[in-house]
N, C-alpha and C. Protein backbone atom coordinates (compact mmCIF):
# COMPACT_ATOMS: atom_id res chain seq x y z
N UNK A 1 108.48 107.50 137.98
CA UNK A 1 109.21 106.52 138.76
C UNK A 1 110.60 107.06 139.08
N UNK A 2 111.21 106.56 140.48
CA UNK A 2 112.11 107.14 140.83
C UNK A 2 113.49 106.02 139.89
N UNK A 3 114.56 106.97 139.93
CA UNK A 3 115.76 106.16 138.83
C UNK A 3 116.71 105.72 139.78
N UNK A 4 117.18 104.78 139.53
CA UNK A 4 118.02 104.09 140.60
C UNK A 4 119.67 104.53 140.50
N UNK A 5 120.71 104.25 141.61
CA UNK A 5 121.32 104.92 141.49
C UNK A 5 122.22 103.89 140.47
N UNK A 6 123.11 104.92 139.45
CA UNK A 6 123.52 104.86 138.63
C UNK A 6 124.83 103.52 139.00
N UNK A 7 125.09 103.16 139.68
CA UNK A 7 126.20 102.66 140.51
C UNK A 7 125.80 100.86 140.43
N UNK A 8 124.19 101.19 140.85
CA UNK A 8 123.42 99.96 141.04
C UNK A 8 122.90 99.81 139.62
N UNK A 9 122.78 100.09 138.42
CA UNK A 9 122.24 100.06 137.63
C UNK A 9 123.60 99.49 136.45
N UNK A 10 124.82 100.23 136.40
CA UNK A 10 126.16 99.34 136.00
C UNK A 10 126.22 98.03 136.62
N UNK A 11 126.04 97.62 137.87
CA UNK A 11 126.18 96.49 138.53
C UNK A 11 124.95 95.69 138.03
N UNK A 12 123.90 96.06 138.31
CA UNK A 12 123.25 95.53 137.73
C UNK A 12 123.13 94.63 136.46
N UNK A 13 123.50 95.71 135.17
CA UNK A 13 123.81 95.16 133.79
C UNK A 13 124.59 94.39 133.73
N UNK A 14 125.97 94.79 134.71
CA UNK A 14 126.99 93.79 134.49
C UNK A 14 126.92 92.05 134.29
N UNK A 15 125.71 91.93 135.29
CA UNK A 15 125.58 90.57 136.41
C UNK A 15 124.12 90.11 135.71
N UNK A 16 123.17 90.96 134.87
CA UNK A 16 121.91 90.16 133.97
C UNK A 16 122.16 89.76 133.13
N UNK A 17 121.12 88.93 132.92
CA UNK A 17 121.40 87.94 130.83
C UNK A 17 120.72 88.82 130.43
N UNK A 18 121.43 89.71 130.18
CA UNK A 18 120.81 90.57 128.86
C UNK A 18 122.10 91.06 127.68
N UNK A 19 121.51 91.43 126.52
CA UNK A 19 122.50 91.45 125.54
C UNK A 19 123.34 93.21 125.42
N UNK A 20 123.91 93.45 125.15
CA UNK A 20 124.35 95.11 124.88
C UNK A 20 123.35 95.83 124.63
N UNK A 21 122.64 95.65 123.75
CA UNK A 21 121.99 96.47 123.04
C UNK A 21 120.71 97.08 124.03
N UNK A 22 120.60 95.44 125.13
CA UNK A 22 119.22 96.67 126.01
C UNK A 22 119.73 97.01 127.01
N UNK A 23 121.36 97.01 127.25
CA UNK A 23 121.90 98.00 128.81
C UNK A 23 121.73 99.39 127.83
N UNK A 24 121.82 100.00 129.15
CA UNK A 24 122.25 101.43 128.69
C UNK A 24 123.23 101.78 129.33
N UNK A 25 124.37 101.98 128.69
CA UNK A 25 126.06 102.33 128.55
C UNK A 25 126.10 103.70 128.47
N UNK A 26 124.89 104.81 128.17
CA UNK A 26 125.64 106.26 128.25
C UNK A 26 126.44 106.47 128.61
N UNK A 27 127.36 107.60 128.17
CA UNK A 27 128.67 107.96 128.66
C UNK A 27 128.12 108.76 129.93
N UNK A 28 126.71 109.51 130.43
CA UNK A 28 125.90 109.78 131.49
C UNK A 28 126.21 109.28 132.51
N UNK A 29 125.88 108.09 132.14
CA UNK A 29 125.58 107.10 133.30
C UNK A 29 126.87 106.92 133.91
N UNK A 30 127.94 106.57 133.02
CA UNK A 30 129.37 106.65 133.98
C UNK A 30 129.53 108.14 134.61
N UNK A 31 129.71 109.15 134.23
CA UNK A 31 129.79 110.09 134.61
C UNK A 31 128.69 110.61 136.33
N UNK A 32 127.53 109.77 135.99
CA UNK A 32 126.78 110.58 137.38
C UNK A 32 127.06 109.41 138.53
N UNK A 33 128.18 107.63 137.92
CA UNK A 33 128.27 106.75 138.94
C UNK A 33 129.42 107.20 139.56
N UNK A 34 129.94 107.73 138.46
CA UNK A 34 131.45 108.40 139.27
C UNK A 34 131.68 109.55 140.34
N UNK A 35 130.06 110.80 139.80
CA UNK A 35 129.69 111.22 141.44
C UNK A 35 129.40 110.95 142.78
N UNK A 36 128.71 109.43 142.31
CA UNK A 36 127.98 109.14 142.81
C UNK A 36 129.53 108.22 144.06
N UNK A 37 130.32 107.78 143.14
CA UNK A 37 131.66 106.95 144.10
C UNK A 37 131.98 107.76 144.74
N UNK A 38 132.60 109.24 144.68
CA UNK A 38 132.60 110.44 145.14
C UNK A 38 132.41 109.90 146.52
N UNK A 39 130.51 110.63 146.45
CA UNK A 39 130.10 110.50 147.49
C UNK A 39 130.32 109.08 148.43
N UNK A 40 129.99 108.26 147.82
CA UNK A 40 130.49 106.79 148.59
C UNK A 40 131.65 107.09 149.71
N UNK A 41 132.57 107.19 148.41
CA UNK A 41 134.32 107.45 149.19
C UNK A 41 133.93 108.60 150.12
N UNK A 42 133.39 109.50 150.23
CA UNK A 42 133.55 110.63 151.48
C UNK A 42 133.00 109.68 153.13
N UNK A 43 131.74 109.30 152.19
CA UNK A 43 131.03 109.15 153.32
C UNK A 43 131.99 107.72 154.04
N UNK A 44 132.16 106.70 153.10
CA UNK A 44 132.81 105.42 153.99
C UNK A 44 134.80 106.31 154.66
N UNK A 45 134.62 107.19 154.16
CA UNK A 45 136.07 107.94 154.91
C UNK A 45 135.90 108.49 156.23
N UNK A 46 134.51 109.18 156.03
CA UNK A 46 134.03 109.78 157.38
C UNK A 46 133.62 108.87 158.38
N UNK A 47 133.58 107.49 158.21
CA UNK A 47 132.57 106.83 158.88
C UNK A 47 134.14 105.98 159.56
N UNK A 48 135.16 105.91 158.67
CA UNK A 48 135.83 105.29 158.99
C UNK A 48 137.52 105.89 160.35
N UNK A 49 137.09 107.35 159.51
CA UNK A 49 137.87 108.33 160.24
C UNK A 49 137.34 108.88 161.97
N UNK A 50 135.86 109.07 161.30
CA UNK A 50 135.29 109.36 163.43
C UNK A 50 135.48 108.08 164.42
N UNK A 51 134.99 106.94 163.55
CA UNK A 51 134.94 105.72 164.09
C UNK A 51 136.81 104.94 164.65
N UNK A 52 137.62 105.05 163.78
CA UNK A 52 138.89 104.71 164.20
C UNK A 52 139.81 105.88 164.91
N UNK A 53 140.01 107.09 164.09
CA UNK A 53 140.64 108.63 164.76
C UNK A 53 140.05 109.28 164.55
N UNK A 54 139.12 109.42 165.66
CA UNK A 54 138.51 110.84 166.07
C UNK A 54 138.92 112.22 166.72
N UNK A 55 140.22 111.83 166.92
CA UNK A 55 141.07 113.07 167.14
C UNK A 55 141.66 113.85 166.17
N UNK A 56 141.73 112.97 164.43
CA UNK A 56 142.16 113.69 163.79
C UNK A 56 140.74 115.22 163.07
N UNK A 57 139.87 114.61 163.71
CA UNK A 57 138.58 115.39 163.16
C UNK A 57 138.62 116.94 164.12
N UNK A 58 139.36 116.44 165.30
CA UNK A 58 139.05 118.05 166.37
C UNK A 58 140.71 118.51 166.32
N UNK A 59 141.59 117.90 166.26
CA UNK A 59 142.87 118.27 165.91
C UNK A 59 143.95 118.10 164.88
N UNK A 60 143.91 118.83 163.70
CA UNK A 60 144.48 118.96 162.46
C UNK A 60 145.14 119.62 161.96
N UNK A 61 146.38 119.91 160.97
CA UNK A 61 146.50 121.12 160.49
C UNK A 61 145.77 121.90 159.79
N UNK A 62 145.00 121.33 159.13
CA UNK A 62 143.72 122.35 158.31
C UNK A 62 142.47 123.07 159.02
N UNK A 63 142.78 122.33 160.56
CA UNK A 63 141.21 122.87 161.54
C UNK A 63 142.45 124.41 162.03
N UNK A 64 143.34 123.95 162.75
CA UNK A 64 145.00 124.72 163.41
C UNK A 64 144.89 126.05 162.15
N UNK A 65 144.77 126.29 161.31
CA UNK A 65 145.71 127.14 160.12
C UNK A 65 144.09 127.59 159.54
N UNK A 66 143.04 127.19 159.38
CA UNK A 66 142.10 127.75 159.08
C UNK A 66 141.24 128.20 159.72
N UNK A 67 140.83 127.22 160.85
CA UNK A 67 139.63 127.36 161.92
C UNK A 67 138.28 126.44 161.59
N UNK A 68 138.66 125.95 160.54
CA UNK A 68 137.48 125.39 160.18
C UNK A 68 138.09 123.71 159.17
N UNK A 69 137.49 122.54 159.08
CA UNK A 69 137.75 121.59 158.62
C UNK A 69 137.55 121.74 157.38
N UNK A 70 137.94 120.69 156.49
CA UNK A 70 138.03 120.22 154.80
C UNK A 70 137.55 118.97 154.91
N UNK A 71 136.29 118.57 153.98
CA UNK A 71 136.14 117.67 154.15
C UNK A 71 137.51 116.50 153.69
N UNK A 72 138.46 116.52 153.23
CA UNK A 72 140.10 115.81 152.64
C UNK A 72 140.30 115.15 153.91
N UNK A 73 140.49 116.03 155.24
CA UNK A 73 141.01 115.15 156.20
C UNK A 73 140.54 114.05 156.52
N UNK A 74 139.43 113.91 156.25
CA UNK A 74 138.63 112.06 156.26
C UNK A 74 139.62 111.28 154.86
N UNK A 75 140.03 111.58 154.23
CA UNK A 75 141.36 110.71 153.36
C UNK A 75 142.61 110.82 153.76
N UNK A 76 143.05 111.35 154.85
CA UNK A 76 144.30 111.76 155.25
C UNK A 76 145.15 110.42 155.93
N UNK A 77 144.39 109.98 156.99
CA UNK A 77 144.98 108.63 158.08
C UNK A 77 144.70 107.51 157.58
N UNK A 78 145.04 106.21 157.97
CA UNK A 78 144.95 105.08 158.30
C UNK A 78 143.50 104.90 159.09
N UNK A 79 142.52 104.06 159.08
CA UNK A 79 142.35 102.76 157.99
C UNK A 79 141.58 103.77 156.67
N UNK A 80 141.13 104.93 156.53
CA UNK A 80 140.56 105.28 155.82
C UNK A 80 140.80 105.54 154.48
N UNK A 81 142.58 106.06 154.69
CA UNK A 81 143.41 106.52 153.61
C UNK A 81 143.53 104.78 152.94
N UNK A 82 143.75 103.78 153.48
CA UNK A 82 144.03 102.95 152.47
C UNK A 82 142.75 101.83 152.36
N UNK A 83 141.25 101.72 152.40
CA UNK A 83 140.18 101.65 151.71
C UNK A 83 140.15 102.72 150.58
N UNK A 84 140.21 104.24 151.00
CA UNK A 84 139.27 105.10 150.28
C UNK A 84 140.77 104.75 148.59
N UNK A 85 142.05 104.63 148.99
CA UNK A 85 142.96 104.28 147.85
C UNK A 85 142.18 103.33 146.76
N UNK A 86 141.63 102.53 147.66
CA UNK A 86 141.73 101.37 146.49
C UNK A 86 139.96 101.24 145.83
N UNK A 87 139.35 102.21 146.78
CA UNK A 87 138.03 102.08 146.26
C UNK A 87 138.10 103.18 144.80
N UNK A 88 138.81 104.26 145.20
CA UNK A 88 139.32 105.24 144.12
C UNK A 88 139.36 105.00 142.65
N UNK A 89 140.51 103.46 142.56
CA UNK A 89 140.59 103.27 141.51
C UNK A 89 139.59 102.91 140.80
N UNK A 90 138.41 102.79 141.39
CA UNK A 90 137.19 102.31 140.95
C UNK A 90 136.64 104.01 140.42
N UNK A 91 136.64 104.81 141.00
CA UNK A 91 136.35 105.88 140.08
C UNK A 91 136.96 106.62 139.19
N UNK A 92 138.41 106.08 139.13
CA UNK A 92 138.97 106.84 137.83
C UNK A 92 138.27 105.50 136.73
N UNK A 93 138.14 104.26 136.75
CA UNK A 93 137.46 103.49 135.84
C UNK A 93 136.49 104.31 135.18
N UNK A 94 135.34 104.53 136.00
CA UNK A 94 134.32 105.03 135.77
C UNK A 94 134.59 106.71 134.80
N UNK A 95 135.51 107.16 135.35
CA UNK A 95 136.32 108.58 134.43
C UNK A 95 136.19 108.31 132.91
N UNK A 96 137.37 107.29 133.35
CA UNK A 96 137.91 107.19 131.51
C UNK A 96 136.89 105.97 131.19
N UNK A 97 136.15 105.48 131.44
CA UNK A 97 135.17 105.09 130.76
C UNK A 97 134.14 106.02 130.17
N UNK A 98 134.02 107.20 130.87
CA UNK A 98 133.08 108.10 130.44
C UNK A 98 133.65 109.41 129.41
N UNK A 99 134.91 109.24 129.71
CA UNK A 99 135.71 109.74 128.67
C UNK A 99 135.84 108.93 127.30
N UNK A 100 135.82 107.86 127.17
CA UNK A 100 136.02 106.79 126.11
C UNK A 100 134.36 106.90 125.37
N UNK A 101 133.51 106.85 126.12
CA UNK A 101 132.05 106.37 125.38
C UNK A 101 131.74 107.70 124.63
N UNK A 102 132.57 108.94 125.54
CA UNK A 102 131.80 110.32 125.06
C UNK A 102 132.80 110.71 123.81
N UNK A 103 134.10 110.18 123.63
CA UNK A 103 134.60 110.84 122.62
C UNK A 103 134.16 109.62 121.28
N UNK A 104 133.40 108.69 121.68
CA UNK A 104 133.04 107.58 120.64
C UNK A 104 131.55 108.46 119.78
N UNK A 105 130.92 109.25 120.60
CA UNK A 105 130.36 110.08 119.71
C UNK A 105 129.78 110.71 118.78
């Protein structure tokens, strides 16, 4: 069976009547949701950056000075830079939570 993503599976636990003992809290599981926000944050940056400034995608200093893009400049402008801020803090949670469960040990 396929495993669901780790993201949906915290949310999940959060929000069922179930007791501690049958979530599973691995320090894992924070660790692969926090890739997993990663990816979130790129993609809702990119979506938000072509869709509002699409000029910053063909004209940049990092396209100007390299020749080639970073995916960063999708966090650089407005509206993207201040969603992808506050969704962020949601993955340093997920950090030091996975830092906390793994040094519990």
């Amino acid at each position: 069976a396929a495993q669901s993503l780790a993201l949906v599976r915290l949310f999940r636990d959060e929000f069922a009547d179930r007791t501690p003992q049958e979530m599973d809290h691995s320090p894992e599981l924070f660790l692969k949701a926090g890739g997993e926000m990663v990816g979130l944050l790129l993609l809702e940056s990119t979506l938000l950056t072509v869709m509002f400034r699409p000029d910053v995608v063909e004209d940049n200093p990092i396209q100007a000075m390299m020749g080639y893009n970073n995916p960063c400049i999708m966090f650089d402008d407005p509206p993207a830079s201040y969603v992808s801020a506050v969704l962020f803090s949601f993955r340093v949670y997920l950090a030091i939570r996975y830092s906390e469960l793994d040094s519990l040990r």
